[in-house]
C-alpha atoms as a PDB file:
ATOM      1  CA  UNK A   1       0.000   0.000   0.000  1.00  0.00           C
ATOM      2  CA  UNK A   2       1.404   3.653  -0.825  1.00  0.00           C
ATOM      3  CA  UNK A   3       0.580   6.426   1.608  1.00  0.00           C
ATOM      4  CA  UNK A   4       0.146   9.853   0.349  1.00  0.00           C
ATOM      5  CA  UNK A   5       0.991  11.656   3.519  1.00  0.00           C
ATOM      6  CA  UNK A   6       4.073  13.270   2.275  1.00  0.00           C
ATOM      7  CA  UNK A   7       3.846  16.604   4.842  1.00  0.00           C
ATOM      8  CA  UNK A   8       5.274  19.615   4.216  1.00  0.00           C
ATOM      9  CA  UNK A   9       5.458  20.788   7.851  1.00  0.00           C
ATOM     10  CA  UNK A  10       9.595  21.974   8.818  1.00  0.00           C
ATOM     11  CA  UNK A  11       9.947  22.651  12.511  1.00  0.00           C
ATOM     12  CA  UNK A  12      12.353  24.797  11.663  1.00  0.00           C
ATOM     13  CA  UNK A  13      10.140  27.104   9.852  1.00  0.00           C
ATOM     14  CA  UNK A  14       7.922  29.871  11.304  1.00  0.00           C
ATOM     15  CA  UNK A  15       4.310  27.993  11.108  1.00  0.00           C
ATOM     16  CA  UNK A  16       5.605  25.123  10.054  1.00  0.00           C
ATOM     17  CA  UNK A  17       6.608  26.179   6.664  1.00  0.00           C
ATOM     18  CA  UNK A  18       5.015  26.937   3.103  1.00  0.00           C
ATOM     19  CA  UNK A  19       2.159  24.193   2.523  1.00  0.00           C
ATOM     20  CA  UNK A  20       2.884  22.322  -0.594  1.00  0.00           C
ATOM     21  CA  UNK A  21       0.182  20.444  -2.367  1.00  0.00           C
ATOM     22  CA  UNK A  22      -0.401  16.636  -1.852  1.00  0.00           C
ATOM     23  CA  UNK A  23       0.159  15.906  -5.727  1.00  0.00           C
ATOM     24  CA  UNK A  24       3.564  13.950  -5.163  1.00  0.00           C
ATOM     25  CA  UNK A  25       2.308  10.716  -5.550  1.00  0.00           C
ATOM     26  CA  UNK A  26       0.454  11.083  -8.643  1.00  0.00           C
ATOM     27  CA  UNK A  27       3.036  13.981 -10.242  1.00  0.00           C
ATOM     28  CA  UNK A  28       6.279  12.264  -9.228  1.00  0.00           C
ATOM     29  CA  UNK A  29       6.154   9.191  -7.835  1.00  0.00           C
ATOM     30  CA  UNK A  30       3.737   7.012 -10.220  1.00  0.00           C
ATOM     31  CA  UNK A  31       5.252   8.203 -13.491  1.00  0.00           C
ATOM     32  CA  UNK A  32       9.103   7.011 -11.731  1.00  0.00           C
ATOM     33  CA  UNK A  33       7.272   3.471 -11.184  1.00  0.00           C
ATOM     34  CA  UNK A  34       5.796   3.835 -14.841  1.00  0.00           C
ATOM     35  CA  UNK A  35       9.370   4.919 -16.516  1.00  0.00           C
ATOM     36  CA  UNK A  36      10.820   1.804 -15.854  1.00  0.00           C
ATOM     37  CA  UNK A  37       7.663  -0.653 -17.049  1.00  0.00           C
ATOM     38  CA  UNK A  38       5.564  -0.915 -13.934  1.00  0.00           C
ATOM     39  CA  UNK A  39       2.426  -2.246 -15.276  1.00  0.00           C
ATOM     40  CA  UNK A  40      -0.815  -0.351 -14.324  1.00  0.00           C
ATOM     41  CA  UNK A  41      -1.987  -3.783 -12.541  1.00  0.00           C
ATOM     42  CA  UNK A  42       0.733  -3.343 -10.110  1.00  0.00           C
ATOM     43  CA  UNK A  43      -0.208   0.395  -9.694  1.00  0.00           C
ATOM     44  CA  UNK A  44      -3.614  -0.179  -9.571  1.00  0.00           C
ATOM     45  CA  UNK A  45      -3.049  -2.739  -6.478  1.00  0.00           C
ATOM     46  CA  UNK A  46      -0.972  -0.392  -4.830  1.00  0.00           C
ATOM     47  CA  UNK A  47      -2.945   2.441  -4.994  1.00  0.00           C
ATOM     48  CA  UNK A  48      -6.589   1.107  -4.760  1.00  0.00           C
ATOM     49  CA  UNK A  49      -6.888  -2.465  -4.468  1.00  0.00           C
ATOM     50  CA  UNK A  50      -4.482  -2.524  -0.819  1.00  0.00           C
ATOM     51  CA  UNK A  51      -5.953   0.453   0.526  1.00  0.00           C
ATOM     52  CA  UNK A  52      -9.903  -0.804  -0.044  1.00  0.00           C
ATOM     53  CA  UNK A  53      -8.649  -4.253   1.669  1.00  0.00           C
ATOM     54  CA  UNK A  54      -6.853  -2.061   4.916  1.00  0.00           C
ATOM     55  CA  UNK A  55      -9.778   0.150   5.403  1.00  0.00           C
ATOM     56  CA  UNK A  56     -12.599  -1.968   4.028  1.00  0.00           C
ATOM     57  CA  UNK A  57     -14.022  -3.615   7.551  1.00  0.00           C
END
């Protein structure tokens, strides 16, 4: 299962830091498993079938 809770939050920042949008997984991280010849089953399973089957109860 991939999580998409890639935070933006630096302690060392005032606030916390500049929020940056929660668009890593689908803007940077699929297309790297794609580039290589990750087939969209696999992606699919990671990315919808394992989640329904964690939270599914």
């Amino acid at each position: 299962m991939i999580s998409q809770d890639r935070g933006w939050y630096d302690p060392d920042k005032p606030g916390g830091g500049t929020p940056e949008p929660f668009t890593h997984l689908v803007d940077s991280f699929l297309p790297a498993l794609r580039a290589p010849g990750v087939d969209e089953d696999t992606i699919t399973t990671l990315t919808r079938t394992n989640p329904f089957r964690a939270f599914a109860r």
